[in-house]
Structures are given as C-alpha cells and as structure tokens.
N, C-alpha and C. Protein backbone atom coordinates (compact mmCIF):
# COMPACT_ATOMS: atom_id res chain seq x y z
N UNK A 1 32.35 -17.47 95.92
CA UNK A 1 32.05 -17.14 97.29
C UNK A 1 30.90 -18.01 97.77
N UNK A 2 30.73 -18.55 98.69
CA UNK A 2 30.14 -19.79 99.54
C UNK A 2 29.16 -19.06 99.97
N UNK A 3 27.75 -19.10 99.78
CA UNK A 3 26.70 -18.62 100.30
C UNK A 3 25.99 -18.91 101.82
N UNK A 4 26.39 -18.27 102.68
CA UNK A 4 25.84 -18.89 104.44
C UNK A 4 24.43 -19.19 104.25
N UNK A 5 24.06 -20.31 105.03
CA UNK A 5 22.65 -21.09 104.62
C UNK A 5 22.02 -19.97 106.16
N UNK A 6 22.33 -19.11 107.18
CA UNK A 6 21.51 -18.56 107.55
C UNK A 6 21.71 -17.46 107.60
N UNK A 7 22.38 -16.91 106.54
CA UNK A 7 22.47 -15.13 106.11
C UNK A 7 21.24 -15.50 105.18
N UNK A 8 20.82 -16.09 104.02
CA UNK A 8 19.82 -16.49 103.78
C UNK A 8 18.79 -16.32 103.97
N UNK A 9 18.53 -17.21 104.99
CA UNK A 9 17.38 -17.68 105.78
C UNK A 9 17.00 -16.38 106.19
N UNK A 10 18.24 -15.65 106.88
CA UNK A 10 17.58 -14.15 107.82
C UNK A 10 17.13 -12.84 106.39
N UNK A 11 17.67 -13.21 105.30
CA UNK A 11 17.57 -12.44 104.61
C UNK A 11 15.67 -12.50 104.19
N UNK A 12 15.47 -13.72 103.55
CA UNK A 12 14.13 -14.27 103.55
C UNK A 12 13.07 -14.07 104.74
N UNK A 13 13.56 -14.10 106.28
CA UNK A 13 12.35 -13.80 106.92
C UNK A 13 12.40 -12.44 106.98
N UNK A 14 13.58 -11.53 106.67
CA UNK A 14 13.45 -10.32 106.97
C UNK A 14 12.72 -9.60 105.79
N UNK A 15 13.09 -9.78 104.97
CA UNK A 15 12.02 -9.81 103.66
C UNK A 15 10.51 -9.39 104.01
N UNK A 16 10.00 -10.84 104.74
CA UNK A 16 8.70 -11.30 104.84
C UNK A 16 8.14 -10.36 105.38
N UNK A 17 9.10 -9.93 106.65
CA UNK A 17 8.50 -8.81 107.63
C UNK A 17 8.52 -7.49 107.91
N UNK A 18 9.50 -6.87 106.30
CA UNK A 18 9.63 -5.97 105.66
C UNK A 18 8.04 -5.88 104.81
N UNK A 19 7.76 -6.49 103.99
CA UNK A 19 6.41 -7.09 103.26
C UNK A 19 5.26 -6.39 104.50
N UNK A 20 5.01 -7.15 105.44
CA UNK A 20 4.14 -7.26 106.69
C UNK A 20 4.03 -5.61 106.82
N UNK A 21 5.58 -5.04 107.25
CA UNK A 21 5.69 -4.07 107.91
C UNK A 21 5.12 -3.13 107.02
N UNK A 22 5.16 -3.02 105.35
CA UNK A 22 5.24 -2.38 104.37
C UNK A 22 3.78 -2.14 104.41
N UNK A 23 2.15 -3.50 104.16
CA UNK A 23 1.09 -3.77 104.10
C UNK A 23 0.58 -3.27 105.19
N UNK A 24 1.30 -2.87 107.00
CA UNK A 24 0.04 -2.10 107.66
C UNK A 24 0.74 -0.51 107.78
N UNK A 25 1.32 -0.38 107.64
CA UNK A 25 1.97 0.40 107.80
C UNK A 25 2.54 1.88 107.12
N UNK A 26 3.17 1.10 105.58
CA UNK A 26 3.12 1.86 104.75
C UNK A 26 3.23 2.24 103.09
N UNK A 27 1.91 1.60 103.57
CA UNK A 27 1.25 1.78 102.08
C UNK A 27 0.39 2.99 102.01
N UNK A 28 -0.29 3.07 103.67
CA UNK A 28 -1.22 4.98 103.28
C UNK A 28 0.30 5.47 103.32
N UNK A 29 0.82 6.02 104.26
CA UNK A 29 1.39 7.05 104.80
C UNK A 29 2.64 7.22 103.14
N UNK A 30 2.94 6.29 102.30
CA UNK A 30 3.56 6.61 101.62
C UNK A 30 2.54 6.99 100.72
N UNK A 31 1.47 6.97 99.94
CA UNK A 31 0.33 7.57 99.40
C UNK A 31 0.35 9.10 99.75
N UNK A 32 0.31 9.01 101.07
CA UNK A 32 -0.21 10.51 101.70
C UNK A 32 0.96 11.32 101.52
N UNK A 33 1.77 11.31 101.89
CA UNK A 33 3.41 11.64 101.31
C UNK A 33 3.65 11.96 100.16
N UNK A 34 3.14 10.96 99.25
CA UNK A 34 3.79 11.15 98.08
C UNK A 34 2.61 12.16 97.26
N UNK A 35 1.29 12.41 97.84
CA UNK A 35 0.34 13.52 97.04
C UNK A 35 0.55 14.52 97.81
N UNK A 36 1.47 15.19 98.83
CA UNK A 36 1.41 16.19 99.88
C UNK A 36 2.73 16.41 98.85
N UNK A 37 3.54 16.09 98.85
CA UNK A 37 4.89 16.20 97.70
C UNK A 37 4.35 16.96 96.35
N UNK A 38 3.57 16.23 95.70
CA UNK A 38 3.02 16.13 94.47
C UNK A 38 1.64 17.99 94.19
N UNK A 39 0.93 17.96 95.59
CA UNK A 39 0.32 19.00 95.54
C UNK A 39 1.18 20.55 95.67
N UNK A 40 2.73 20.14 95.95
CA UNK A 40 3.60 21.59 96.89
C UNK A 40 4.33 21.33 95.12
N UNK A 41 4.39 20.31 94.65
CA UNK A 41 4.78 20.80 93.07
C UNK A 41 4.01 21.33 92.39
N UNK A 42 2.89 20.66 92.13
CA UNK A 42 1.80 21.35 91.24
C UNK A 42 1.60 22.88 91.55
N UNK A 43 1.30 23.15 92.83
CA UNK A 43 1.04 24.38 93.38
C UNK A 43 2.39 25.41 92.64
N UNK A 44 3.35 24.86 92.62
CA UNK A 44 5.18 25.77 92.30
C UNK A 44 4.66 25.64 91.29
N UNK A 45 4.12 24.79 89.94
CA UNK A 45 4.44 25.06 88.63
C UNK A 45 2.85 25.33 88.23
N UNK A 46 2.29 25.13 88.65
CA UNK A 46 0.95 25.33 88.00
C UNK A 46 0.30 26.88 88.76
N UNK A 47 0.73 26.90 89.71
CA UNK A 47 -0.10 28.20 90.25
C UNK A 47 -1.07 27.94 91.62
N UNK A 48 -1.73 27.34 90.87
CA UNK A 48 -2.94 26.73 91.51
C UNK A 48 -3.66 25.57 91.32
N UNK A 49 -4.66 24.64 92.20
CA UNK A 49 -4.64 23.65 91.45
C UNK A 49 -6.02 23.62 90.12
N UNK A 50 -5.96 22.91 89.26
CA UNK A 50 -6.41 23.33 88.20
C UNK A 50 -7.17 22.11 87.32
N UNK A 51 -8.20 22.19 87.32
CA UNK A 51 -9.01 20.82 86.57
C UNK A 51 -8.22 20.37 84.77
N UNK A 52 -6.75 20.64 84.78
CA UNK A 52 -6.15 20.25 83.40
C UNK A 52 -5.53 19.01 83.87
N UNK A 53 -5.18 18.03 83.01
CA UNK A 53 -5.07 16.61 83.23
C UNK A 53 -3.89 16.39 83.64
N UNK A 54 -2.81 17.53 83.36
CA UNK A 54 -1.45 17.45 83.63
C UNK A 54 -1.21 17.23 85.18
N UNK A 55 -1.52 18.37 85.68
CA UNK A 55 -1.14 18.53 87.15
C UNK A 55 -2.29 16.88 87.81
N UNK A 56 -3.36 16.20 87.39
CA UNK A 56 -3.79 15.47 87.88
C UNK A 56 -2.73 14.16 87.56
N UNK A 57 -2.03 14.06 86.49
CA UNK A 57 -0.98 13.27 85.85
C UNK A 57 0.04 13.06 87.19
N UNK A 58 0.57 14.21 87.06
CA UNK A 58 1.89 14.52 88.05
C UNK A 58 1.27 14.26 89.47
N UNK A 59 0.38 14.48 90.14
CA UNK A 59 -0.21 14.16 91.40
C UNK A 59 -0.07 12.40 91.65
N UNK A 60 -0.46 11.91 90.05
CA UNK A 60 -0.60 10.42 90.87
C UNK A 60 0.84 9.77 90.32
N UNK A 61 1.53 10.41 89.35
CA UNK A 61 2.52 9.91 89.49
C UNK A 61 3.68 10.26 90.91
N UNK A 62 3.48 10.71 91.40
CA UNK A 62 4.04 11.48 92.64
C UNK A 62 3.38 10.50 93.93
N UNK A 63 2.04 10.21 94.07
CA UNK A 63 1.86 9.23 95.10
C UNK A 63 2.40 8.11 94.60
N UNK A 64 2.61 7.61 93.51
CA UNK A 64 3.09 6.10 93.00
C UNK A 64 4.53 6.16 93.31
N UNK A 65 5.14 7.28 93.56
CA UNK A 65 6.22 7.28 93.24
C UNK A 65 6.86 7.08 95.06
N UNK A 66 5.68 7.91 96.06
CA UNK A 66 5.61 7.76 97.36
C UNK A 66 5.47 6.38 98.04
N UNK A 67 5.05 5.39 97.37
CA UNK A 67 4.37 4.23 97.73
C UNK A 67 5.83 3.41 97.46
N UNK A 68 6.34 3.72 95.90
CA UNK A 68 7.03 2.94 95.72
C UNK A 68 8.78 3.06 96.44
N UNK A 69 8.63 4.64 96.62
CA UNK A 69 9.70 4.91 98.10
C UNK A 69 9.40 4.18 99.74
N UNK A 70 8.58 4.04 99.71
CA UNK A 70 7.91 3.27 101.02
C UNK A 70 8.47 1.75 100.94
N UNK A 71 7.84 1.28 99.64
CA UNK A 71 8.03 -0.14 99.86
C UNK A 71 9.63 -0.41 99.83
N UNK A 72 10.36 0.15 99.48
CA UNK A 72 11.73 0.27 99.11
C UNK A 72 12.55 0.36 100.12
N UNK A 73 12.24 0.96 101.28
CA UNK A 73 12.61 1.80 102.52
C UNK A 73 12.51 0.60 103.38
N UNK A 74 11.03 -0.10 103.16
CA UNK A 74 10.72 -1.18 103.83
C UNK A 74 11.31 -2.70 103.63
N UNK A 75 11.33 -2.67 102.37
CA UNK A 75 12.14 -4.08 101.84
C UNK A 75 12.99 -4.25 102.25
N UNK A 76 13.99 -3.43 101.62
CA UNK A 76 15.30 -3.24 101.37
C UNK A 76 16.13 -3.12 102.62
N UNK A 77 15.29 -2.25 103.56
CA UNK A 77 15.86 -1.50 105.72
C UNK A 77 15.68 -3.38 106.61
N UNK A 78 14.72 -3.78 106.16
CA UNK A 78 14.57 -4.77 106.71
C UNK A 78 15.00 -6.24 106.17
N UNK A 79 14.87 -6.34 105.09
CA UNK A 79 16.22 -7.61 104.52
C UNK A 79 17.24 -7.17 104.67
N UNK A 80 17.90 -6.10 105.19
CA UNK A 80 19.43 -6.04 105.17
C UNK A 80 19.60 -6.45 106.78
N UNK A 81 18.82 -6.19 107.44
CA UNK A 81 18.90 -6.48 108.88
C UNK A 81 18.58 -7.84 108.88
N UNK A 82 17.66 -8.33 108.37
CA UNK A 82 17.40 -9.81 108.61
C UNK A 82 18.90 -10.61 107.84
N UNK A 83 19.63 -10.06 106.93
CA UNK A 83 20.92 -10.66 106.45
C UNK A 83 22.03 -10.85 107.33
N UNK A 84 21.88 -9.74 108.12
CA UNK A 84 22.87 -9.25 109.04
C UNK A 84 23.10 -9.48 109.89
N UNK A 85 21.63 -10.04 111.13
CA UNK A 85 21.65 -11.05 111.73
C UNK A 85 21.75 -12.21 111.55
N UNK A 86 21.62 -12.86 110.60
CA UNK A 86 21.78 -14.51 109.89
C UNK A 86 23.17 -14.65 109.60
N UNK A 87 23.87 -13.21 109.21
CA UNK A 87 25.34 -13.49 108.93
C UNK A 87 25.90 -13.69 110.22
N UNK A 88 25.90 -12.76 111.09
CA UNK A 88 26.51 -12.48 112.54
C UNK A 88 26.06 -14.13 113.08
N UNK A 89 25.27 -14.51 112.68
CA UNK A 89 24.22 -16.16 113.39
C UNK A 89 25.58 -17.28 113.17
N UNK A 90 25.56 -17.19 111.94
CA UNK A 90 26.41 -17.87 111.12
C UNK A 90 27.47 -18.37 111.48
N UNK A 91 28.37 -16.66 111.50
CA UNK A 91 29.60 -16.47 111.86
C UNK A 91 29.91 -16.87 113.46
N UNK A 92 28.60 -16.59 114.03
CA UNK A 92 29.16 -17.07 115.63
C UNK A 92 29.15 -18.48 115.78
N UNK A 93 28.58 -19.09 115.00
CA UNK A 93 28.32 -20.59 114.95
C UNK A 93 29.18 -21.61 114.27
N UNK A 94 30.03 -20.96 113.32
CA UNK A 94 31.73 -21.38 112.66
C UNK A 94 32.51 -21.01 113.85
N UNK A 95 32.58 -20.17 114.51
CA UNK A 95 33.68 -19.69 115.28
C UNK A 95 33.62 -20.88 116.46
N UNK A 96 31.60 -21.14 116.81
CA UNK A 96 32.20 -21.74 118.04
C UNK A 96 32.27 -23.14 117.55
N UNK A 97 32.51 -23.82 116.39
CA UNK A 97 32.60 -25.47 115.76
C UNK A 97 34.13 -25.37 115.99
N UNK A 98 34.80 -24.37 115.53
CA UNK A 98 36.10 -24.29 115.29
C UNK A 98 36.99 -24.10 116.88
N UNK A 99 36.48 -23.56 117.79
CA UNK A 99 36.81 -23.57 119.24
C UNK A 99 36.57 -24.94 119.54
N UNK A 100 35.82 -24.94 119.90
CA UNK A 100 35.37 -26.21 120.34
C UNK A 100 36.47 -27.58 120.53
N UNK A 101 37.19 -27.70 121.52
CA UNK A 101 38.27 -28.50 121.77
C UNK A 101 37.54 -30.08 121.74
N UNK A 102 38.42 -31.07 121.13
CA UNK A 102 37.64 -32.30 120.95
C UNK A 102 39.31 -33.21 121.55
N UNK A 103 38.10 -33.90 122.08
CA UNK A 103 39.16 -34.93 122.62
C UNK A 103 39.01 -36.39 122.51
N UNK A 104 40.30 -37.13 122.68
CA UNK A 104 40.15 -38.31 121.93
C UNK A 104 40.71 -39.52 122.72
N UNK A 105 39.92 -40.17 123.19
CA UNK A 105 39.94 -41.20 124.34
C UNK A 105 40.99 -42.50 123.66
N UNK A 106 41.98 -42.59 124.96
CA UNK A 106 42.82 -44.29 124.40
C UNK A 106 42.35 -45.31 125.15
C-alpha cells in the first residue's frame, strides 16, 4: 500500500499540535483527574485517608495513570485529524490531476 506524502505530513503536524495542546493544557487537568479518581478509590477501599504507603502508592499511580490518559486523548484525537485532513488533501488533489482535461495542439 503506497503511503500519501500529505496524509503524512498532516499526520506529523497534527502530532505536533496534539504535543502543544497536551503541554498547556493537559498535563494539570489530567494530574487533577487522575488524584480526584485515585482519592474516591482510596476512600472505597481504605476507609479513610491514611498515612500507610499503600493508598499513597495507588494515589500516584492513579494521577500517572490520569496524565498518561490525557496525553493519549491528546496525541492520538489530534494525529488522527491531522491524517485525515492530509488524506482528504491528497485525495482531492489526485482527483483534480486526473480531471484535469489536457489538450494537445497540431
């Protein structure tokens, strides 16, 4: 299968600005998410919260786990759109080489 040189391209800037979008955006709010998650577990299995290392364990694995849903959401939502337009780019740009009536002088 023939790889389009600007499904690509859109895939790569969408990437970039997935990245961008990810760095102001959401890197707290997936933090904050993912210990607001992490405190409504601890609270269900522990009781209360509790100076034992476990529930402090599970808290930050739970924001890591928030952050790394974030960046994922972000990558992934926005290189597929940047692909998608580069494909659609592509495709309109074969269609119109192939229209394109050529004529040939005697």
């Amino acid at each position: 299968m023939e790889t389009r040189d600007m499904a690509k391209k859109g895939l790569y800037v969408g990437t970039g600005a997935g990245l961008v979008l990810f760095a102001l955006v959401g890197l707290l709010p997936g933090s904050l998410i993912g210990g607001v998650i992490g405190l409504k577990v601890i609270g269900s299995i522990f009781g209360s919260l509790s100076s034992a290392i476990l529930p402090r364990l599970l808290l930050a694995v739970s924001m890591i786990m928030g952050v790394l849903v974030s960046a994922t959401v972000c990558l992934l939502g926005s290189g597929m759109i940047g692909y998608s337009i580069g494909f659609l780019m592509d495709s309109v740009g074969q269609r119109a080489a192939v229209e394109t009536p050529v004529t040939v002088k005697e």
